[in-house]
Protein backbone atom coordinates (compact mmCIF):
# COMPACT_ATOMS: atom_id res chain seq x y z
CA UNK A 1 21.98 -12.00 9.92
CA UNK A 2 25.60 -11.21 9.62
CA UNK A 3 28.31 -9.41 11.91
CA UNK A 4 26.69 -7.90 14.99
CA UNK A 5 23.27 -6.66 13.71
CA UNK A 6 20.52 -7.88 15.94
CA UNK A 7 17.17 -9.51 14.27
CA UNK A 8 14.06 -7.85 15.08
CA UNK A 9 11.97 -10.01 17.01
CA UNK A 10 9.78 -10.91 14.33
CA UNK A 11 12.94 -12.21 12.38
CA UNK A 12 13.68 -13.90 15.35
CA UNK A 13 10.47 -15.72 16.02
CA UNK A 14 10.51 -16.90 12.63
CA UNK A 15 13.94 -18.09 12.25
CA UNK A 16 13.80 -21.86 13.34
CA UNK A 17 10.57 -22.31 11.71
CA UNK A 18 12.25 -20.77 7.92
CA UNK A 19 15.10 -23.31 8.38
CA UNK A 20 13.21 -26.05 8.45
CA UNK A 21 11.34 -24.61 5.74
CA UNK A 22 13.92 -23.48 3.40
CA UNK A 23 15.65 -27.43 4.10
CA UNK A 24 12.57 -28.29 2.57
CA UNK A 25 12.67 -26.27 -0.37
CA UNK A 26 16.42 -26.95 -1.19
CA UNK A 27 15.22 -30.30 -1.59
CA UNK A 28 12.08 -30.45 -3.44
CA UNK A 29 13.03 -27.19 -5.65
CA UNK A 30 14.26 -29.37 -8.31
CA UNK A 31 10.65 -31.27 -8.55
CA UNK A 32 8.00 -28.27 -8.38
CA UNK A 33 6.59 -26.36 -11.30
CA UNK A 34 7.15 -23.38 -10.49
CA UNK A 35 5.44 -20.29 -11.56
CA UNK A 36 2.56 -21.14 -13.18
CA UNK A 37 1.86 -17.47 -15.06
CA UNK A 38 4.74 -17.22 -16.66
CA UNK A 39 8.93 -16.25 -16.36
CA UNK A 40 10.28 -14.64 -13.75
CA UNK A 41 11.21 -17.48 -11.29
CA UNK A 42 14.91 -17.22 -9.39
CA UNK A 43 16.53 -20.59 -8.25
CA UNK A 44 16.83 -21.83 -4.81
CA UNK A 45 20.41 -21.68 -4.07
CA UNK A 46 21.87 -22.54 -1.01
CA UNK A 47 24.23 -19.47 -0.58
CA UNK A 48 21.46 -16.95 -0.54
CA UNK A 49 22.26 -13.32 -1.37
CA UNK A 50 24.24 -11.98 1.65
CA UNK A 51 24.88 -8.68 -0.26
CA UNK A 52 21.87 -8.04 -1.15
CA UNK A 53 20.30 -9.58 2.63
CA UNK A 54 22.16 -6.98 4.11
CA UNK A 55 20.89 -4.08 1.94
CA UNK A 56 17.12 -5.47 2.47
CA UNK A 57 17.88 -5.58 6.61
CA UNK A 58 19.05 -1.64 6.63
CA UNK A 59 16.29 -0.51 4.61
CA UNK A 60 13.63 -2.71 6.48
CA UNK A 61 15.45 -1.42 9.91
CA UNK A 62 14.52 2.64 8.15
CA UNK A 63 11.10 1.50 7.80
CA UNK A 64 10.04 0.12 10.57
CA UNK A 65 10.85 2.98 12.70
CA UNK A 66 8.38 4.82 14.26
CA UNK A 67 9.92 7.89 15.56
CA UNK A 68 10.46 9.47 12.27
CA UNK A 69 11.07 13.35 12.37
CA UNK A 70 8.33 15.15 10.09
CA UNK A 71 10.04 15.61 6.52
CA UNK A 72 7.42 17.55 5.35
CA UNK A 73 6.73 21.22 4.16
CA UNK A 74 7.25 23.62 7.34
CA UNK A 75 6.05 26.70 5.06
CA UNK A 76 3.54 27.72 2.76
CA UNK A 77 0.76 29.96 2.64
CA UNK A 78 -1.57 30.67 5.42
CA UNK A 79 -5.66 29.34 4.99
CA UNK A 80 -7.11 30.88 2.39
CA UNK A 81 -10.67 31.29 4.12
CA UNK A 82 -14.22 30.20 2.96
CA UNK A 83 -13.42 27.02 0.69
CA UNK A 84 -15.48 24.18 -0.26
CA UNK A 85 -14.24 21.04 -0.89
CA UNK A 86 -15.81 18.17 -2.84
CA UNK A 87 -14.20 14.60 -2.20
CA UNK A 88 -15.67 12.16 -4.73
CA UNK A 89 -14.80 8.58 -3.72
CA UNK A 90 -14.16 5.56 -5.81
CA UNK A 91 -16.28 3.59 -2.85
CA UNK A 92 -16.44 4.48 0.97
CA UNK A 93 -16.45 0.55 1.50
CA UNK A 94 -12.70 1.10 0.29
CA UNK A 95 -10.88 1.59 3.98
CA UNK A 96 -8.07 3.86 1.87
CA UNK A 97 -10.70 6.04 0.26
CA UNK A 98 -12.70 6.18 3.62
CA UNK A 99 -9.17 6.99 5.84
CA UNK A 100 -8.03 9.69 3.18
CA UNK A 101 -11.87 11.05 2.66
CA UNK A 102 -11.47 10.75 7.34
CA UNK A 103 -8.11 13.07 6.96
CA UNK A 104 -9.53 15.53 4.77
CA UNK A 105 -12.51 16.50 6.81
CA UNK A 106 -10.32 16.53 9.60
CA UNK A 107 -8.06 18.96 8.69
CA UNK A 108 -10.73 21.08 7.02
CA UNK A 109 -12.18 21.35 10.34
CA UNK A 110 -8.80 22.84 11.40
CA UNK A 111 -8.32 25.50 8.55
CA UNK A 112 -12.00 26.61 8.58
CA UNK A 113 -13.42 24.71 5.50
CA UNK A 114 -16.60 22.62 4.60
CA UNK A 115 -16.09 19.35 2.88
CA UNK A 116 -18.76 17.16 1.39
CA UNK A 117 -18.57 13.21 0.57
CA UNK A 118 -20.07 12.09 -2.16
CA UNK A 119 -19.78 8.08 -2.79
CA UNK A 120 -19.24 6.46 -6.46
CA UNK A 121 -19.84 3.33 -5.19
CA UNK A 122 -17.50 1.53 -7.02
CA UNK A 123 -18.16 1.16 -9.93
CA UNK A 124 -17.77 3.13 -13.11
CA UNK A 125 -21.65 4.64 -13.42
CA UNK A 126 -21.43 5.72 -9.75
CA UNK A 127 -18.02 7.46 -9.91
CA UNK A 128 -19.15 9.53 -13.27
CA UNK A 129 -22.63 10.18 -11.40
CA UNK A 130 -20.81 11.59 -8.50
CA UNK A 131 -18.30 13.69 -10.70
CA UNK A 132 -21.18 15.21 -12.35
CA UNK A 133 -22.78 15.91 -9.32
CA UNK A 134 -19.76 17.51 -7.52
CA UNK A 135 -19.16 19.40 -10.59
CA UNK A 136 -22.58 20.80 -10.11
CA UNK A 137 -21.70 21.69 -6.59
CA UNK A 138 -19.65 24.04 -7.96
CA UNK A 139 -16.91 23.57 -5.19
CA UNK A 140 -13.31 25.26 -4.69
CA UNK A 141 -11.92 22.31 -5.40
CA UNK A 142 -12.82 18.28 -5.81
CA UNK A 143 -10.41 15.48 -4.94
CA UNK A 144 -10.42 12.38 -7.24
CA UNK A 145 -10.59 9.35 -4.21
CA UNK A 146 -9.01 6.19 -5.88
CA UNK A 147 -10.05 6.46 -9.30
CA UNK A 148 -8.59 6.70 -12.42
CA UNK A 149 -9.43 10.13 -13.89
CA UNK A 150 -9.24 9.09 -17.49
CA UNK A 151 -12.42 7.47 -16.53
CA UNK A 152 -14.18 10.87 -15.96
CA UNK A 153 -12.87 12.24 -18.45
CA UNK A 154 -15.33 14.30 -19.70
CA UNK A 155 -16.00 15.41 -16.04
CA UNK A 156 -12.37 16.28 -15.41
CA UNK A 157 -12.14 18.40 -18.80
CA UNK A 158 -15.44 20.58 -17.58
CA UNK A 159 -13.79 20.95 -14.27
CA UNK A 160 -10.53 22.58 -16.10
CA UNK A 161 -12.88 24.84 -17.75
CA UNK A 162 -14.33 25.90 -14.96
CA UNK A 163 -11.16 26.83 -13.25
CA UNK A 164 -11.69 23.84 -10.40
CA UNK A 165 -8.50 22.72 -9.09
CA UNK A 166 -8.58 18.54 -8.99
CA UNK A 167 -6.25 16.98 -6.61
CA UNK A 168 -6.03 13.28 -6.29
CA UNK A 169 -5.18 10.37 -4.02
CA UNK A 170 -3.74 7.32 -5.41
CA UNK A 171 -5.69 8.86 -9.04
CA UNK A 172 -2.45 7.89 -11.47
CA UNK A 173 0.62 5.84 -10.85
CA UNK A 174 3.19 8.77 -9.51
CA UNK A 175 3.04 11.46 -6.77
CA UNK A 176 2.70 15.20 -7.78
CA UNK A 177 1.16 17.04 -10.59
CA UNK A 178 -0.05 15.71 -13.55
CA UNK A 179 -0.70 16.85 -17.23
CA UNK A 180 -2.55 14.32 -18.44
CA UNK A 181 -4.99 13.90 -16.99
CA UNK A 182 -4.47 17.77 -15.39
CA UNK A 183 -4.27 17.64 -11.77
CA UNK A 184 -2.57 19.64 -9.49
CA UNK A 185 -1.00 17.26 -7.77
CA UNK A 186 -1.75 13.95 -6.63
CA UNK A 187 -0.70 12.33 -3.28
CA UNK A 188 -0.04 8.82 -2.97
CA UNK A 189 3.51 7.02 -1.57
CA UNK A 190 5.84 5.79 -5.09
CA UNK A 191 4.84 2.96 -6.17
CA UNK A 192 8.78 1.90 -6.60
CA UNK A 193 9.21 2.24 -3.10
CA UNK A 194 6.02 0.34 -1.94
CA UNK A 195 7.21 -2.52 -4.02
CA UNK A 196 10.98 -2.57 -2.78
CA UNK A 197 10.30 -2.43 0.86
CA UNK A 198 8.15 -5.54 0.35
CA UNK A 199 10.55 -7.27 -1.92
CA UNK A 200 13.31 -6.28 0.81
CA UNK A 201 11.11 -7.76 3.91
CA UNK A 202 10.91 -11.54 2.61
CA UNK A 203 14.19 -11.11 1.61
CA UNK A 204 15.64 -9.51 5.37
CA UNK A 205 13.27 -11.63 6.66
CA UNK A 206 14.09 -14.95 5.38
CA UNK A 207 17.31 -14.82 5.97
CA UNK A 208 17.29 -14.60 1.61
CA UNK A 209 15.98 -18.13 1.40
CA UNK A 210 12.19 -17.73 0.38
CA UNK A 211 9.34 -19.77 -1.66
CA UNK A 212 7.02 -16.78 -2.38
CA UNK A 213 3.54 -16.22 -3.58
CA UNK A 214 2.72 -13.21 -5.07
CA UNK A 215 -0.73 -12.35 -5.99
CA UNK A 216 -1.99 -9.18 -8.23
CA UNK A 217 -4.91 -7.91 -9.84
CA UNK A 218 -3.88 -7.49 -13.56
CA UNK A 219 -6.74 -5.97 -14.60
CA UNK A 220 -5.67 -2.49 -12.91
CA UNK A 221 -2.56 -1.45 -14.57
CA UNK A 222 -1.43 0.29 -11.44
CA UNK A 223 -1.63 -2.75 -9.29
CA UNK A 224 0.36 -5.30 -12.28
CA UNK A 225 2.78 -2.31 -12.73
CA UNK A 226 3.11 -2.89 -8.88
CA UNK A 227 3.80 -6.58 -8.73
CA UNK A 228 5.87 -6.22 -11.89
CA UNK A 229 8.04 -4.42 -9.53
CA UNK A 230 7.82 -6.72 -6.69
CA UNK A 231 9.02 -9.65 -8.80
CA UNK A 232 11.55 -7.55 -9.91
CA UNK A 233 13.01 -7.06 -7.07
CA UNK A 234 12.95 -10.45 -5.66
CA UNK A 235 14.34 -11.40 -8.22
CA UNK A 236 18.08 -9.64 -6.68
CA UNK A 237 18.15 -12.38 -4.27
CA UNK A 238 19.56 -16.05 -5.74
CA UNK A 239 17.77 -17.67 -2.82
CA UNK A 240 14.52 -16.19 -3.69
CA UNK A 241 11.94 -18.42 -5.51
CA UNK A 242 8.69 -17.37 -7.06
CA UNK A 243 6.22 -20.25 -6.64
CA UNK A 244 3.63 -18.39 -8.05
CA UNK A 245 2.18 -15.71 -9.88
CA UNK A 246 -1.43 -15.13 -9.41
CA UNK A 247 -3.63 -12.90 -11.23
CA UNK A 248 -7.33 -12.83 -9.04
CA UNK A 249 -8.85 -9.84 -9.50
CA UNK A 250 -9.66 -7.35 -6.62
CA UNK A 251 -13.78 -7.70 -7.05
CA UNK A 252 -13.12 -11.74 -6.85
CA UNK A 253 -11.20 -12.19 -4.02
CA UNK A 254 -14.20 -13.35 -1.52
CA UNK A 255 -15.12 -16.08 -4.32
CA UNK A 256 -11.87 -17.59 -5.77
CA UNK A 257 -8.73 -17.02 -2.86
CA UNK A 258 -10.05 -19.45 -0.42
CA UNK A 259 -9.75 -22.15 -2.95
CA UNK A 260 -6.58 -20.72 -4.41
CA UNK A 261 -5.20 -20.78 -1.48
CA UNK A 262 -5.88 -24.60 -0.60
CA UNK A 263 -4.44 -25.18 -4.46
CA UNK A 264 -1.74 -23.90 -3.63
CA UNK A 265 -0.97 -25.36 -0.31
CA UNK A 266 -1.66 -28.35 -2.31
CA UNK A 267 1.09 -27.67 -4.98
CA UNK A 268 3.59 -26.39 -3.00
CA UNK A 269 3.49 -27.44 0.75
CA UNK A 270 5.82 -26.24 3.30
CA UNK A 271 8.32 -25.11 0.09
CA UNK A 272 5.84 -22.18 0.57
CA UNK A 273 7.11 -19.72 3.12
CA UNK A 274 6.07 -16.10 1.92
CA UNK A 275 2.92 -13.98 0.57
CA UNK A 276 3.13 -10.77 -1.05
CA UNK A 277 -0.26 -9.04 -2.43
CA UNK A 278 -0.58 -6.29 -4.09
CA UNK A 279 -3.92 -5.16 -1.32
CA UNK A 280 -4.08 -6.27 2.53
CA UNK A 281 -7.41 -7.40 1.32
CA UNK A 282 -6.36 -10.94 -0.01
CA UNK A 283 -5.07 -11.77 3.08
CA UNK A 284 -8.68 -11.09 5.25
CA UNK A 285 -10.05 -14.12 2.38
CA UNK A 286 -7.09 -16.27 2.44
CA UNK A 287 -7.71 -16.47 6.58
CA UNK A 288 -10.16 -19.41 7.00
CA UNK A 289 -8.33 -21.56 3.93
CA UNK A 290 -5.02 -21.61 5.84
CA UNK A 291 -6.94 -21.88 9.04
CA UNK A 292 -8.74 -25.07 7.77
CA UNK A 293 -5.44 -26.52 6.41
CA UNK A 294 -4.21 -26.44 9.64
CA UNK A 295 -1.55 -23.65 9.51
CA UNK A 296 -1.17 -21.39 12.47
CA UNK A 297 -1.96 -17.75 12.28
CA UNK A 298 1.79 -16.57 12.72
CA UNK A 299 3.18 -18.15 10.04
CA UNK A 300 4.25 -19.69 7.72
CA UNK A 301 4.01 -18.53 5.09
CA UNK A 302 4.51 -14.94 6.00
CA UNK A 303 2.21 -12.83 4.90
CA UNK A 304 2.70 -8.88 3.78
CA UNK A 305 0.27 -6.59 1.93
CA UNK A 306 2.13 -4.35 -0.15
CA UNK A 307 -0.81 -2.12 0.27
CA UNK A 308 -2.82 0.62 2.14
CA UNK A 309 -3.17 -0.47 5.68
CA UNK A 310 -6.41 -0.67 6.16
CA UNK A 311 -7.71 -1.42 10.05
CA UNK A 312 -8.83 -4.99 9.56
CA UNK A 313 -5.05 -5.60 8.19
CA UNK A 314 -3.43 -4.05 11.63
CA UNK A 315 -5.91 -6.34 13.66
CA UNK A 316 -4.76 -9.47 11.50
CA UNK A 317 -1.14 -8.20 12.60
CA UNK A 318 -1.67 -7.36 16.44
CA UNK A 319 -3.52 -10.78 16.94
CA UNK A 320 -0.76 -12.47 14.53
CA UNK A 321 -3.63 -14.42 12.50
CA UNK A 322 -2.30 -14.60 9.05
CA UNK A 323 -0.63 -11.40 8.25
CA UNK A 324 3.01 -10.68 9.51
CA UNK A 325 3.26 -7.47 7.82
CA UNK A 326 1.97 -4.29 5.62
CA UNK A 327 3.24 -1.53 3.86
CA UNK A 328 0.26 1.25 4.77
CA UNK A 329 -0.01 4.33 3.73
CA UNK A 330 -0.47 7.14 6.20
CA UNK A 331 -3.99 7.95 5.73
CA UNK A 332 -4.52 10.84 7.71
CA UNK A 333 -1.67 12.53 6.90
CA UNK A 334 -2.27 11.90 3.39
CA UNK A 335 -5.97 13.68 3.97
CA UNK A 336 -3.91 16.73 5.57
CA UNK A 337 -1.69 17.04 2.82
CA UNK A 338 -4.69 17.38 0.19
CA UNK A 339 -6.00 20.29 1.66
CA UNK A 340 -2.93 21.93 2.09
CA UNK A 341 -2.10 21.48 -1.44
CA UNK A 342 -5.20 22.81 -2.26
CA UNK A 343 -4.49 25.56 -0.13
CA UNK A 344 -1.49 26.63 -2.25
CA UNK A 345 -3.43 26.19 -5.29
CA UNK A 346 -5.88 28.61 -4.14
CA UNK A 347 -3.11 31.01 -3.15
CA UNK A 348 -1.54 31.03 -6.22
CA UNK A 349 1.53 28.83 -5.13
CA UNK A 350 2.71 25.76 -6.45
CA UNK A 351 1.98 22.02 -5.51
CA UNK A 352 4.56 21.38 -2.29
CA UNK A 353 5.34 17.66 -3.75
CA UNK A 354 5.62 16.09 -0.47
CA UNK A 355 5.92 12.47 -0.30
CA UNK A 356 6.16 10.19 2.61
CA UNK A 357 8.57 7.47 3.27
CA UNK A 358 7.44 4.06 3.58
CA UNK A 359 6.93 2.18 6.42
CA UNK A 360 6.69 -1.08 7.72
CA UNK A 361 4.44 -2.03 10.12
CA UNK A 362 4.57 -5.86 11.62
CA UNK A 363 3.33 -7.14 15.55
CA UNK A 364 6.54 -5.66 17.19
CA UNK A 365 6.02 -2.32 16.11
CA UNK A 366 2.31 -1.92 15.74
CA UNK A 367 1.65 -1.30 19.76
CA UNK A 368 -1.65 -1.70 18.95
CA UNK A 369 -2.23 0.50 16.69
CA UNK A 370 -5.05 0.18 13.27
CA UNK A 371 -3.58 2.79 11.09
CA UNK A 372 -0.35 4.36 10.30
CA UNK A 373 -0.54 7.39 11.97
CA UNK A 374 3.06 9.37 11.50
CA UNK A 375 3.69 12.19 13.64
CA UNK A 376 4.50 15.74 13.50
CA UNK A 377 2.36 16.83 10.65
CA UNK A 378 -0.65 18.24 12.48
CA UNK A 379 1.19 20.45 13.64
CA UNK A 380 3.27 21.36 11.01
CA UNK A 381 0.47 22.65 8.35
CA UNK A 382 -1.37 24.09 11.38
CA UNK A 383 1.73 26.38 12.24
CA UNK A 384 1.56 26.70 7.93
CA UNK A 385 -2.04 27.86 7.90
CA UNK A 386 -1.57 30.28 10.90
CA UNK A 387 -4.17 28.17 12.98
């Protein structure tokens, strides 16, 4: 830290243990391999990046905060009565889809409207199956729950025909409407942000001296375009070094990240102080490897999902057992926002665009908590809808 800016207690707790660590590194960075998928690595210097440190600590300070006013749209048309609403998930064993899929009947309760569920299961047969079937629903609208629509195509071109309005969460790579595929909007945090806020926690929280593991699933363009980003913006900080770059895909996690994990302890010891994956998920199979290598469950290295939050990722951060941090996405909220969006597109009215901030959630400012649950927008689109 620098000047008269207090460390958050996490920083705190972590600080003698990093020193040793990053002693460690200084010494033996001259001796490991590196990255072993390719460029990208930034030398271990012992100056750090103050400039850059202090950038990282005011925008981690932002996102940790919990009291953040509701930014969202405060107008808009009232319900639009009698709608049906299909939500087709990419898989309900997803906690994202599930949470979102949770937010959306929620608020349809609220604004008078019947919503039905119906499960892809994951995998590309199931998700076109359960377009087809909402499309023969024929619904007001269907949401597209975590999958890439190009996928349905065929599905999503009938739907245009048929005048159904198709709204998506976390469907393509950027928030709002789309052309291509056509959607009228589609709600998910920027990706650009998600990334930075990560990149800017090892960074605050390291003091800007960092060994870091980063770990992606390459086959889904969204999530390399992700840690693309992430390594990018380490990258700013001179005292930031990228062990690794590891490509284990999503669906193989279980089966190949407990022994990644010891192969990597292995290569790179205690010059390892920091995890970033593109999905809290990693972090639930990398548990028992680090457990049976004898590292405690606060760290290090520090762990942080640059991902959705799911519930079992806010337990491993209340009990401190191998996850220090995650970037979640506000679930509910997000489910509200769909069917208010498809509440203007019913009425006629344009997509509202919202997008919310990111936020950091770590021990100190959990308070127990399993989701991201921002406030101020229940009652902001029920004040909107007139209920």
């Amino acid at each position: 830290m620098h000047g008269n800016r207090k460390a958050t207690p996490a920083v705190m707790r972590a600080r003698s243990v990093v020193t040793t660590v990053v002693i460690a590194a200084t010494v033996l960075a001259g001796c490991e391999r590196g990255s072993s998928n390719g460029p990208g690595n930034s030398p271990t210097g012992p100056g750090g990046c103050p400039a850059i440190q202090d950038r990282a600590e005011t925008a981690v300070r932002q996102a940790e905060r919990t009291d953040v006013p509701w930014g969202g749209p405060t107008s808009g048309p009232t319900a639009v009565p009698g709608k049906t609403i299909v939500y087709v998930a990419q898989t309900m064993t997803n906690p994202g889809v599930a949470g979102a899929a949770n937010g959306v009947r929620e608020a349809a309760r609220v604004i008078g409207w019947n919503v039905r569920v119906i499960d892809g299961g994951g995998t590309p047969v199931g998700i076109q199956a359960a377009m087809s079937a909402a499309l023969a629903l024929r619904p007001s609208g269907i949401v597209i729950g975590g999958f890439d629509p190009n996928s349905t195509s065929r599905q999503v071109s009938q739907a245009d025909k048929a005048g159904i309005p198709l709204i998506g969460w976390h469907a393509v790579a950027a928030p709002g409407p789309s052309r291509r595929p056509r959607l009228f909007t589609n709600v998910t945090t920027r990706v650009e942000d998600v990334a930075g806020i990560s990149a800017q926690w090892i960074i605050a929280h390291s003091d800007g001296h960092a060994g870091v593991v980063l770990i992606t699933d390459a086959s889904i363009p969204f999530a390399r375009n992700k840690s693309e980003l992430i390594r990018r913006d380490l990258s700013t900080c001179s005292g930031v070094r990228l062990l690794s770059y590891e490509n284990i895909p999503i669906s193989d996690a279980s089966s190949r990240i407990p022994r990644e994990i010891s192969s990597l302890l292995s290569r790179f010891g205690n010059t390892w102080t920091h995890s970033v994956a593109i999905n809290d998920l990693y972090f639930a199979d990398a548990a028992p490897a680090f457990r049976a290598a004898g590292k405690i469950g606060a760290g290090p290295p520090f762990n942080i999902g640059a991902g959705d939050g799911d519930p079992s990722a806010f337990q491993r951060i209340n009990t401190e057992q191998y996850q220090a941090a995650t970037v979640p996405e506000p679930l509910s909220l997000q489910g509200w926002q769909i069917v208010d969006e498809f509440n203007r597109a019913f009425s006629g009215r344009p997509a509202g665009g919202y997008v919310a901030p990111v936020h950091i959630t770590t021990a100190d400012n959990s308070h127990g908590a399993t989701t991201w649950d921002p406030s101020g927008y229940r009652e902001a689109y029920r004040k909107i809808w007139g209920k």
